[in-house]
Protein backbone atom coordinates (compact mmCIF):
# COMPACT_ATOMS: atom_id res chain seq x y z
CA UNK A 1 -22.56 11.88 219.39
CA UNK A 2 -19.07 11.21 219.30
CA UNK A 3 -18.76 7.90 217.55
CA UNK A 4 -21.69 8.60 214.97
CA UNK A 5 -21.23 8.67 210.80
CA UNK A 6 -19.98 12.11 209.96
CA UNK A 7 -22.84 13.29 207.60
CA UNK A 8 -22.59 12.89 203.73
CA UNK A 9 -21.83 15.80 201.48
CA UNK A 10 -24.83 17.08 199.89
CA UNK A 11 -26.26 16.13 196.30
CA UNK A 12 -24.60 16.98 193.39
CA UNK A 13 -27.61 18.53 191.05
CA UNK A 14 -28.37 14.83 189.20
CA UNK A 15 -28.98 16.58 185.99
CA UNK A 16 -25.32 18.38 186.70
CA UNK A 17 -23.48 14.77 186.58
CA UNK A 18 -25.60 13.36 183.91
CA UNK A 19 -24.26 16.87 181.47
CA UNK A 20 -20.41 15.82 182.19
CA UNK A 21 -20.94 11.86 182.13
CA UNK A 22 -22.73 12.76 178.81
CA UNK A 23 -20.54 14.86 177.24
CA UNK A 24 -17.62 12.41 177.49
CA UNK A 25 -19.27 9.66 176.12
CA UNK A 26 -21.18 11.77 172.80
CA UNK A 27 -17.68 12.63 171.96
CA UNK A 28 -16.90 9.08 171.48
CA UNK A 29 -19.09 8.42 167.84
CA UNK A 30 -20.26 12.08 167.27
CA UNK A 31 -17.75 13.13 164.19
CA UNK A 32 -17.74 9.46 162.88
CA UNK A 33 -21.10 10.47 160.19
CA UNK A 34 -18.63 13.39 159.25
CA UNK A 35 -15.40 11.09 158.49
CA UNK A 36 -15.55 10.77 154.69
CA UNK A 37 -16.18 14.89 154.09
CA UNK A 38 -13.39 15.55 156.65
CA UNK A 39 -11.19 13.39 155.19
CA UNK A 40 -11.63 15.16 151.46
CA UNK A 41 -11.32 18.58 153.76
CA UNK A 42 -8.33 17.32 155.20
CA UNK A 43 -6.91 15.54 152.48
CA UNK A 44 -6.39 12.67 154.58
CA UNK A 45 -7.04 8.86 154.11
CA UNK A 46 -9.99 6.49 155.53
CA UNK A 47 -7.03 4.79 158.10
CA UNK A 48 -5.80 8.90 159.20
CA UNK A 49 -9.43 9.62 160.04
CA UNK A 50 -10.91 6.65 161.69
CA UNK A 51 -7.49 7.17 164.15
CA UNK A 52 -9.62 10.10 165.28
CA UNK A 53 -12.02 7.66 166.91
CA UNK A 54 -9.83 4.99 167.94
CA UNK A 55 -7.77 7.49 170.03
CA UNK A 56 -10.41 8.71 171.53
CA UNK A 57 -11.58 5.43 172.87
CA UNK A 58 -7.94 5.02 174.01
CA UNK A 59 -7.78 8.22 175.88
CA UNK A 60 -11.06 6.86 177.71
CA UNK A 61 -9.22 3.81 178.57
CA UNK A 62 -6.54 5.42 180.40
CA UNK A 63 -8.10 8.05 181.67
CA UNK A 64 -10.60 5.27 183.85
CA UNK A 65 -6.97 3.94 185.34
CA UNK A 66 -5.89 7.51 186.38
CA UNK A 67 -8.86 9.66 187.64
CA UNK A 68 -9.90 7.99 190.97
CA UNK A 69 -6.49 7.95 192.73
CA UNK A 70 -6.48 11.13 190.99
CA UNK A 71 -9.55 12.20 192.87
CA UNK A 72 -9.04 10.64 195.86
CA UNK A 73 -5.99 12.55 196.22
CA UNK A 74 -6.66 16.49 195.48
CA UNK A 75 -10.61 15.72 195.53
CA UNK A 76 -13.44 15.32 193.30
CA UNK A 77 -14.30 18.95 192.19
CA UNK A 78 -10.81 20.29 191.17
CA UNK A 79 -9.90 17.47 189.26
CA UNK A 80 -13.39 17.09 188.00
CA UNK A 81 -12.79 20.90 186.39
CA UNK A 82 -9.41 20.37 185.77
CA UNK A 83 -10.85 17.69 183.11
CA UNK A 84 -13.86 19.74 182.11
CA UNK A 85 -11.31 22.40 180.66
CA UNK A 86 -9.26 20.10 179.27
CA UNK A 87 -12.15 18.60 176.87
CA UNK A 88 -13.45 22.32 176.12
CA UNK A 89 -9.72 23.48 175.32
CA UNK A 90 -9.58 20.28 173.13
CA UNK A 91 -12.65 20.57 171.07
CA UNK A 92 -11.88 24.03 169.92
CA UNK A 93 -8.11 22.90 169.19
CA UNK A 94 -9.77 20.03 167.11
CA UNK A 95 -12.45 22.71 165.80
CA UNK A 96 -9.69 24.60 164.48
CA UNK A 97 -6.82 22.05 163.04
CA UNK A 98 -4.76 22.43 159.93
CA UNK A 99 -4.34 18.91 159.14
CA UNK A 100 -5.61 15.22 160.36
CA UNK A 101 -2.48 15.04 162.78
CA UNK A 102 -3.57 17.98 164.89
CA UNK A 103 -6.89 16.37 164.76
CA UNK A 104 -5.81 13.25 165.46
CA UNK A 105 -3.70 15.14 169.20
CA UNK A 106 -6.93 17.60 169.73
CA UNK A 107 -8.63 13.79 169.85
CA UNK A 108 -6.69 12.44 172.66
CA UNK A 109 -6.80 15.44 174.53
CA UNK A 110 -10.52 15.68 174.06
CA UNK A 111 -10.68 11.88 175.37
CA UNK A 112 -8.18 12.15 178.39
CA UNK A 113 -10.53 15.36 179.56
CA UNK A 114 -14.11 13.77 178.65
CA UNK A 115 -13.30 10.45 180.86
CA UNK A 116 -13.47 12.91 184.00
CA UNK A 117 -16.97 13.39 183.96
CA UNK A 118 -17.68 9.57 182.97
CA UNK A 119 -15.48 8.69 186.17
CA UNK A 120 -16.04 11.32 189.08
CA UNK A 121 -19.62 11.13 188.11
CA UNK A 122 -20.23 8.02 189.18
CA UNK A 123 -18.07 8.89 192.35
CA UNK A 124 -19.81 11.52 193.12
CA UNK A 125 -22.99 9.73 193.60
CA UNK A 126 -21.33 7.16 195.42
CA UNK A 127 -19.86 9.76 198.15
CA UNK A 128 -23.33 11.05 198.20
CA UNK A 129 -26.38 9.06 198.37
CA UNK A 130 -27.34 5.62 200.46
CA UNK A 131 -27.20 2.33 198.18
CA UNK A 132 -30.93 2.29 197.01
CA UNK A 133 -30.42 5.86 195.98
CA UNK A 134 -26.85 5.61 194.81
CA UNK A 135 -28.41 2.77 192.66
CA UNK A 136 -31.07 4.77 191.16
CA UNK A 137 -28.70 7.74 190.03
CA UNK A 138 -25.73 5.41 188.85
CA UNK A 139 -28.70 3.73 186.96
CA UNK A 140 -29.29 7.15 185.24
CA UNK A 141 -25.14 7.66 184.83
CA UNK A 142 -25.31 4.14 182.99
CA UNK A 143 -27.95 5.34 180.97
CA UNK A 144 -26.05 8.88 179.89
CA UNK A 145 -23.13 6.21 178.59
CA UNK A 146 -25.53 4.50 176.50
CA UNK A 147 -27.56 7.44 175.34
CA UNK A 148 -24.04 9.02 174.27
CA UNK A 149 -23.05 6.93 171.61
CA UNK A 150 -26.72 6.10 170.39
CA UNK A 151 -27.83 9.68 169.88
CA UNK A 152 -24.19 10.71 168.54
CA UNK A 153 -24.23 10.12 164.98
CA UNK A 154 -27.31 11.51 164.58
CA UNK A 155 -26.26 14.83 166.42
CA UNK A 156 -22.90 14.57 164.54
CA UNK A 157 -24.74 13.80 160.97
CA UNK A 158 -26.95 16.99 161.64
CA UNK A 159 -24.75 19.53 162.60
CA UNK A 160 -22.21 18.12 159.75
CA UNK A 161 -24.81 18.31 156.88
CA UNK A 162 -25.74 22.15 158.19
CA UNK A 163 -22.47 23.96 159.22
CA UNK A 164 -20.17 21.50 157.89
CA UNK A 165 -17.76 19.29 159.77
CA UNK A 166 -15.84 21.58 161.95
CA UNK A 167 -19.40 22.53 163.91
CA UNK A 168 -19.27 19.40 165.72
CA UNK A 169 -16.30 20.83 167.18
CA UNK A 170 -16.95 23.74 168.31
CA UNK A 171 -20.25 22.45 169.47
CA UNK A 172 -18.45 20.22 171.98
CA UNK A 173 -16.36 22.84 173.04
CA UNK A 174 -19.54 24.65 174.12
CA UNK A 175 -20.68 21.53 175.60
CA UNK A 176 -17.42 21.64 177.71
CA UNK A 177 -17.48 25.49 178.94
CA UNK A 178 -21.02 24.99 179.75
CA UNK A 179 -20.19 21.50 181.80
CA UNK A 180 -17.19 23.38 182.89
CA UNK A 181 -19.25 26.50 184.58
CA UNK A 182 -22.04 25.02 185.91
CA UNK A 183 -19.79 22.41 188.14
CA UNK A 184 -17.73 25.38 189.28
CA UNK A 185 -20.93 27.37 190.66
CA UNK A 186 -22.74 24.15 191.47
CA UNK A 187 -20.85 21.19 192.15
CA UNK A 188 -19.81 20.75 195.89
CA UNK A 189 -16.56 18.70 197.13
CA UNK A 190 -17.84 15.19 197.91
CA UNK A 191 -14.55 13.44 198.86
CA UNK A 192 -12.10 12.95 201.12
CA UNK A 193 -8.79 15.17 199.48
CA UNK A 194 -5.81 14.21 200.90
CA UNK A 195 -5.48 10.33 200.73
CA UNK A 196 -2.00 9.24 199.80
CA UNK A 197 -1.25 8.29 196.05
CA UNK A 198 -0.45 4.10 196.95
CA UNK A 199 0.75 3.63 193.59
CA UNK A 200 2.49 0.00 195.15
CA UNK A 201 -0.97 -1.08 196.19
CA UNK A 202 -2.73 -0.39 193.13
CA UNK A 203 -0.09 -1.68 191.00
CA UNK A 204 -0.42 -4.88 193.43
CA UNK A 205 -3.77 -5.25 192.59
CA UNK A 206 -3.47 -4.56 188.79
CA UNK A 207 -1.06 -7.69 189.16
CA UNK A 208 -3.44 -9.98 191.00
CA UNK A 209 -6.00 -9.45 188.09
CA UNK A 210 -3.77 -9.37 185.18
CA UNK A 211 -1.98 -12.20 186.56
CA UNK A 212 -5.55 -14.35 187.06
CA UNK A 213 -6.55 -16.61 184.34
CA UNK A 214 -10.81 -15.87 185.00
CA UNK A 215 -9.92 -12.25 185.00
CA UNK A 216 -8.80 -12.14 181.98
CA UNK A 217 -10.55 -14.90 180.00
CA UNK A 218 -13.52 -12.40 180.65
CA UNK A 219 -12.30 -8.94 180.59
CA UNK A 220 -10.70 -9.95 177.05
CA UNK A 221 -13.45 -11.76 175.87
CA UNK A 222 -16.29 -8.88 177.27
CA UNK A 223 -14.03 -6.33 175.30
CA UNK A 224 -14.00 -8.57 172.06
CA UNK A 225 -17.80 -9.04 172.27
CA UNK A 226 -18.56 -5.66 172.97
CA UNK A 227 -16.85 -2.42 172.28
CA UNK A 228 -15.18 -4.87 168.96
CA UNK A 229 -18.60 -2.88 167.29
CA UNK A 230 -16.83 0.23 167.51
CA UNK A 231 -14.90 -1.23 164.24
CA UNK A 232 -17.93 -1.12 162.26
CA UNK A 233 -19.26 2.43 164.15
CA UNK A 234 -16.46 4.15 163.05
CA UNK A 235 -16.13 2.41 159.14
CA UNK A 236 -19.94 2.88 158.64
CA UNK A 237 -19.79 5.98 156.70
CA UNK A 238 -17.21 4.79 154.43
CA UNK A 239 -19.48 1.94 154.04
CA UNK A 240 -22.67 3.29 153.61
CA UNK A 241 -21.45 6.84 151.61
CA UNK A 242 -18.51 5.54 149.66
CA UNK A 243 -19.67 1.78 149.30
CA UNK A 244 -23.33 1.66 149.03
CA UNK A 245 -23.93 5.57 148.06
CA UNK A 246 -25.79 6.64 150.19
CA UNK A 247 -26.41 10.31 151.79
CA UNK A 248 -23.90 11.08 154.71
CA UNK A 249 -26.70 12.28 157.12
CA UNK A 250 -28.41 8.41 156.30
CA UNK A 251 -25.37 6.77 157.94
CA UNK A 252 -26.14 8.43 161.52
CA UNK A 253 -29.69 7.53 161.66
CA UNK A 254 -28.47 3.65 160.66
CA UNK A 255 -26.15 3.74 163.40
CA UNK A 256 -28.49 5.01 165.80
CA UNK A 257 -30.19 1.72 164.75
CA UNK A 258 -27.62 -0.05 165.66
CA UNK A 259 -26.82 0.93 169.08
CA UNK A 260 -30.14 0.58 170.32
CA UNK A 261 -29.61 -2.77 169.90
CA UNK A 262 -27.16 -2.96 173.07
CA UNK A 263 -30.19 -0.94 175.37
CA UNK A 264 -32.82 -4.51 173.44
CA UNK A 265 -29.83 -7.29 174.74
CA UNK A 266 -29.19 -5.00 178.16
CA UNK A 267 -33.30 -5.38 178.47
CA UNK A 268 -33.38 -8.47 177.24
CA UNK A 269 -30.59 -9.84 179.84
CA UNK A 270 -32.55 -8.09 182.15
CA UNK A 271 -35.66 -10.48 182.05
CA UNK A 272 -33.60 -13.72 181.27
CA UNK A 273 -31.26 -13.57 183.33
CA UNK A 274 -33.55 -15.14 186.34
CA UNK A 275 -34.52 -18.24 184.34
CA UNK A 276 -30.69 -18.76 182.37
CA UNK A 277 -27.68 -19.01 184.32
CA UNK A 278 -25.43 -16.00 183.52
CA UNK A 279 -22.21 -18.10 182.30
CA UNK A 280 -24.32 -19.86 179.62
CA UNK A 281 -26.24 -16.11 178.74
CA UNK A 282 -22.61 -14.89 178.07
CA UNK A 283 -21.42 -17.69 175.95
CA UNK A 284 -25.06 -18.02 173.80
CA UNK A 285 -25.06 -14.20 173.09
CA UNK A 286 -21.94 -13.59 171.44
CA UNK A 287 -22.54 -17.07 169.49
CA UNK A 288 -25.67 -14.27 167.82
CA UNK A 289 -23.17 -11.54 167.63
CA UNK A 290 -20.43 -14.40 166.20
CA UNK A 291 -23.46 -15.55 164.09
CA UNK A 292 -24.21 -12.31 162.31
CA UNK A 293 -20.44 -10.79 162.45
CA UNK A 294 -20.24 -14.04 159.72
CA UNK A 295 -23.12 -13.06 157.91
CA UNK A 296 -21.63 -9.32 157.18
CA UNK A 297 -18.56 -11.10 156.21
CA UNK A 298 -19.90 -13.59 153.93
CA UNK A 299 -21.97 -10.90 152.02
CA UNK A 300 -18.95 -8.61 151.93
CA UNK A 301 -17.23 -11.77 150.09
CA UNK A 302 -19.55 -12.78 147.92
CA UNK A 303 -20.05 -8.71 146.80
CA UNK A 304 -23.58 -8.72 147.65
CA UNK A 305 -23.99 -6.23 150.48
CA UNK A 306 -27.22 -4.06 150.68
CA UNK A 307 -28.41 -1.33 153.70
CA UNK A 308 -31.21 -3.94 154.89
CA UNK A 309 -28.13 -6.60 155.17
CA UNK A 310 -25.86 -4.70 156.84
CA UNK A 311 -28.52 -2.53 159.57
CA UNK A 312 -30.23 -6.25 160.20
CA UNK A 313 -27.01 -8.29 160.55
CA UNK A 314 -25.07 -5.23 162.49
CA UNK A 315 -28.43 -4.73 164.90
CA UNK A 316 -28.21 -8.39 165.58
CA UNK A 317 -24.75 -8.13 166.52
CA UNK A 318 -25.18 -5.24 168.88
CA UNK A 319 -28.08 -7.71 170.64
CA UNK A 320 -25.61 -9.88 171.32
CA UNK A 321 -23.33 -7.65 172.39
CA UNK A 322 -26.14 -5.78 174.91
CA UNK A 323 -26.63 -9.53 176.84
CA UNK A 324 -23.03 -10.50 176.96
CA UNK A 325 -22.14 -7.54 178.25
CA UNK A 326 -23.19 -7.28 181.99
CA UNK A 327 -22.66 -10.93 182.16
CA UNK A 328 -19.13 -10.35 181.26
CA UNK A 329 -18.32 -7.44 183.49
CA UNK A 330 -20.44 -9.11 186.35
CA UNK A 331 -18.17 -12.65 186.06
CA UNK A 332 -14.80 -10.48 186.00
CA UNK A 333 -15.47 -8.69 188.74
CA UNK A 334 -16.95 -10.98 190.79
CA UNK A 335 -12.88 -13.02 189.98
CA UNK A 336 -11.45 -10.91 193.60
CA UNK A 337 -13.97 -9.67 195.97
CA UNK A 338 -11.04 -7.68 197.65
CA UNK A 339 -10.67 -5.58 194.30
CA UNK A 340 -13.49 -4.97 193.31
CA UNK A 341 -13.10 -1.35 192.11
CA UNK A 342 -9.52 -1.95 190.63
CA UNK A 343 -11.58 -4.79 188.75
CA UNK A 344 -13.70 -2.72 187.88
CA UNK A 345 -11.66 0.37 186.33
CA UNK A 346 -9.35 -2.66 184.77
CA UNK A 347 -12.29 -4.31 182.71
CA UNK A 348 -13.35 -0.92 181.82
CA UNK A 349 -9.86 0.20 180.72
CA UNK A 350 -9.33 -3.19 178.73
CA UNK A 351 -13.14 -2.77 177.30
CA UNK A 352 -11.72 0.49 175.59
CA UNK A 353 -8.51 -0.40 174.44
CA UNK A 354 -9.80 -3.05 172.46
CA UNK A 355 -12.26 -1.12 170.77
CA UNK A 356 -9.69 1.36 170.14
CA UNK A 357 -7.57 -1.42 168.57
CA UNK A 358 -10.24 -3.14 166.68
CA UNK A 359 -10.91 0.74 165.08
CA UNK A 360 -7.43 0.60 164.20
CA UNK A 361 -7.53 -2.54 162.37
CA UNK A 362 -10.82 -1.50 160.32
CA UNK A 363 -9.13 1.30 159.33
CA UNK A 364 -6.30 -0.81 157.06
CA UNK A 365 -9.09 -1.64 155.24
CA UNK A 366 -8.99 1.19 153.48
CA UNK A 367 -10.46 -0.60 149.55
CA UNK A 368 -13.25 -2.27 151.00
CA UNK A 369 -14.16 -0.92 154.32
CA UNK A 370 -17.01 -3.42 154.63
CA UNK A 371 -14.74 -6.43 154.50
CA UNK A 372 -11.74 -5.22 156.84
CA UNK A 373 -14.62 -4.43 159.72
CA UNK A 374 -16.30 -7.44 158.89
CA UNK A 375 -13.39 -9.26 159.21
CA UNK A 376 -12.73 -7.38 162.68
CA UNK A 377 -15.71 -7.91 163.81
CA UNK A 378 -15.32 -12.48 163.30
CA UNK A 379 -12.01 -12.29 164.33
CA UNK A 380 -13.09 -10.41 167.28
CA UNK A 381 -16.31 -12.56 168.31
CA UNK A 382 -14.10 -16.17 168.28
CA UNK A 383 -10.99 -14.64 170.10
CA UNK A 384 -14.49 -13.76 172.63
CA UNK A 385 -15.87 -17.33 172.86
CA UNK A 386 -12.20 -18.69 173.41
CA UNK A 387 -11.31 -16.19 175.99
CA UNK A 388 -14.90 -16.90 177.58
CA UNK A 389 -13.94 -20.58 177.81
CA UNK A 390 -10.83 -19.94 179.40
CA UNK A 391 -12.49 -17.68 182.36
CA UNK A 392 -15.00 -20.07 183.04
CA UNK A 393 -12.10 -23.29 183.22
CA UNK A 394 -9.87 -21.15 185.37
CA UNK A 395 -13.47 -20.38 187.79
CA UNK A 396 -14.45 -23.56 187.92
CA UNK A 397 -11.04 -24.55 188.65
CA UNK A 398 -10.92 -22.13 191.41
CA UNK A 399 -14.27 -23.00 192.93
CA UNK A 400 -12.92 -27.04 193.21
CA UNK A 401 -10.13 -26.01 194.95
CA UNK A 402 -11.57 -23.93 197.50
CA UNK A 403 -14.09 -26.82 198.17
C-alpha cells in the first residue's frame, strides 16, 4: 500500500558493530600498563605520557558531538569507514612515532576515528531493528563499551611485556584495517543520507541544556563520579611499578579488577533500583566512591599505601561509580523530553571531557602519583555530590512550578 512504513534496512552482522564499537573503546586504557617503559623509550615525563590517554578521552568527547549530524548527512556507512581509516592510519602513525608529541597527535587522531564505531553503532541498530530488538543489541553495544576498558590493560600489559610497547600499536592498527574491511564488504547503508546539516537547531538545543540548571547539576556531577576514575586508570602504573614495585604486566590485571567493579554497581543498580528511588541511589553511591576516594588519599598521606589498599579502596570506588552512573545519565536526560538525543550526546561528551581533564590533573603529580590521583579522585567525588544537589533543587523546582 501506498501509505504503509517503507521497510527497514536490513541487519548489520551484530558481531560486525560490536568489532568497531569495541575497538574504539579498547583504545581508550590499552597502552596505559605500557606508560612507564614508553616513557623511558621516549624519554618523556609521567605528565607527557598520561596526555596520551587524556587526549584520547577528549577526542571521544568530541567526536560523540560531531558524528550523527555527520551521519545523518552523507549516511552511516561512508562516514562509518571514513572513521574506521582514520583510527587504522592513526595507530600505525602512533606505532611508529619519534617522540611523545607525535604520540601524543597519533592519540587524538586515533580517538576522533575510534568514536565512529562507538556512535554509528548504536545508530545502526537503531535504523534497523524494532524496540525490543533494538534493546537487546544496544544492550550488547553497552556491553562492548564496558568490556573495552576492562579487558584493555590486560591486552595492553601482554602484548607490552612480549613485543614491547610499540605492539599495542600496531596491533590496533590491525584491529582498524580489519574493522575497516569487513564494514566495506558487509555493512549496508541504514540511513537516510541527505538530511540538511541544522547546525542553528542543534546549537539551539545545546543552549537549552547548557543553559538548564538540572542538566547540568547532573551531567557534571555523573562525569565527576564516573569517568573522574580514569585519573587513577591512567596513573596506576606509575603507582603500582614506580611506587609500590611491582611488575608492569601486575598493574593490568589490578586494573582489570577495578573496572569490573562498574559491571558489580551497573548489576547492583540493576536489582535496587525497584525498591530505592533513583535520586537517593545517585546521591548514596558516590558518598561509597567519595568514601573510599578519602581512604586512598589518607593512606597516600600518611605514606602507608599497599596493593590490597589501593585494589580494595579503588574497586570500591568503581562500585560506586557503576550505580551512580545510569542514575545520573537517566535524571539528565530525562531534564527535556524534546532533546533527548542532543541530551544524550551532551552528557556523553561532558562524561569524557572530564575524565580527560581529571587525567590531566593526575598527571602534575608527577613525585607521588598516588597522591595527585588521589587527590583527583576527592576533589572530583564532592564537586559530584554538590553538582548532584544542585540538579535535584533545580528538578524539584521545576516540577512545583509546572504543578
Amino acid at each position: 500500500m501506498s501509505d504503509s512504513l517503507p521497510p527497514r534496512p536490513r541487519h548489520a552482522p551484530l558481531w560486525l558493530l560490536a568489532l568497531v564499537t569495541f575497538s574504539g573503546t579498547l583504545a581508550m586504557h590499552v597502552f596505559v600498563p605500557a606508560l612507564p617503559v614508553a616513557a623511558k623509550s621516549l624519554g618523556a615525563g609521567m605528565g607527557a605520557m598520561q596526555m596520551t590517554v587524556s587526549l584520547y578521552i577528549l577526542g571521544l568527547a568530541a567526536g560523540q558531538l560531531v558524528y550523527g549530524p555527520l551521519a545523518d548527512r552523507f549516511g552511516r556507512r561512508p562516514v562509518l569507514l571514513a572513521g574506521l581509516a582514520i583510527y587504522a592510519v592513526s595507530g600505525l602513525a602512533a606505532a611508529v612515532a619519534p617522540d611523545v608529541h607525535a604520540l601524543i597527535a597519533a592519540r587524538l587522531f586515533q580517538a576522533v576515528g575510534g568514536c565512529a564505531g562507538l556512535v554509528l553503532g548504536r545508530s545502526i541498530v537503531r535504523d534497523t531493528a524494532e524496540p525490543q530488538e533494538a534493546t537487546r543489541r544496544l544492550a550488547l553495544m553497552n556491553l562492548m563499551v564496558a568490556v573495552g576498558p576492562s579487558v584493555a590493560p590486560l591486552i595492553g600489559g601482554a602484548l607490552a611485556t612480549a613485543l614491547g610497547w610499540r605492539s599495542i600499536f600496531y596491533a590496533l592498527f590491525a584491529l582498524g584495517v580489519v574493522g575497516f574491511l569487513f564494514a566495506w564488504r558487509l555493512l549496508p547503508e541504514t540511513g537516510s543520507p541527505g538530511a540538511a546539516l541544522d547546525g542553528a537547531a542543534l546549537a539551539r538545543n545545546y543552549r537549552q541544556l547548557v543553559g538548564s540548571r538540572a542538566f547540568v547539576g547532573f551531567s557534571v556531577g555523573g562525569g565527576c563520579a564516573t569517568t573522574s576514575m580514569y585519573a587513577f586508570i591512567a596513573s596506576a602504573p606509575f603507582i603500582f611499578v614506580d611506587q609500590l614495585h611491582r611488575p608492569a604486566h601486575e598493574a593490568g590485571i589490578y586494573l582489570a579488577i577495578l573496572v569490573s567493579g562498574v559491571w558489580l554497581g551497573s548489576f547492583l543498580t540493576s536489582r535496587l533500583i525497584s525498591r530505592v528511588r533513583l535520586d537517593r541511589l545517585m546521591v548514596r553511591s558516590n558518598a561509597l566512591s567519595v568514601a573510599a576516594a578519602f581512604v586512598l588519599l589518607g593512606a597516600a598521606l600518611a605514606g602507608q599505601l599497599s596493593v590490597l589498599l589501593i585494589v580494595a579502596s579503588m574497586f570500591l570506588f568503581t562500585v560506586g561509580a557503576g550505580m551512580a552512573s545510569p542514575a545520573a545519565l537517566t535524571l539528565a536526560i530525562g531534564v527535556n523530553p524534546k532533546v533527548i538525543g542532543s541530551a544524550s550526546g551532551l552528557y556523553g561528551a561532558t562524561q569524557m571531557a572530564i575524565g580527560a581533564l581529571c587525567t590531566a590533573l593526575a598527571g602534575m603529580g608527577h613525585g607521588n602519583p598516588a597522591l595527585a590521583a588521589a587527590i583527583v579522585l576527592a576533589g572530583a567525588g564532592i564537586v559530584a555530590q554538590l553538582s548532584f544537589g544542585v540538579g535535584l533543587r533545580a528538578q524539584a523546582a521545576a516540577v512545583s512550578i509546572s504543578a
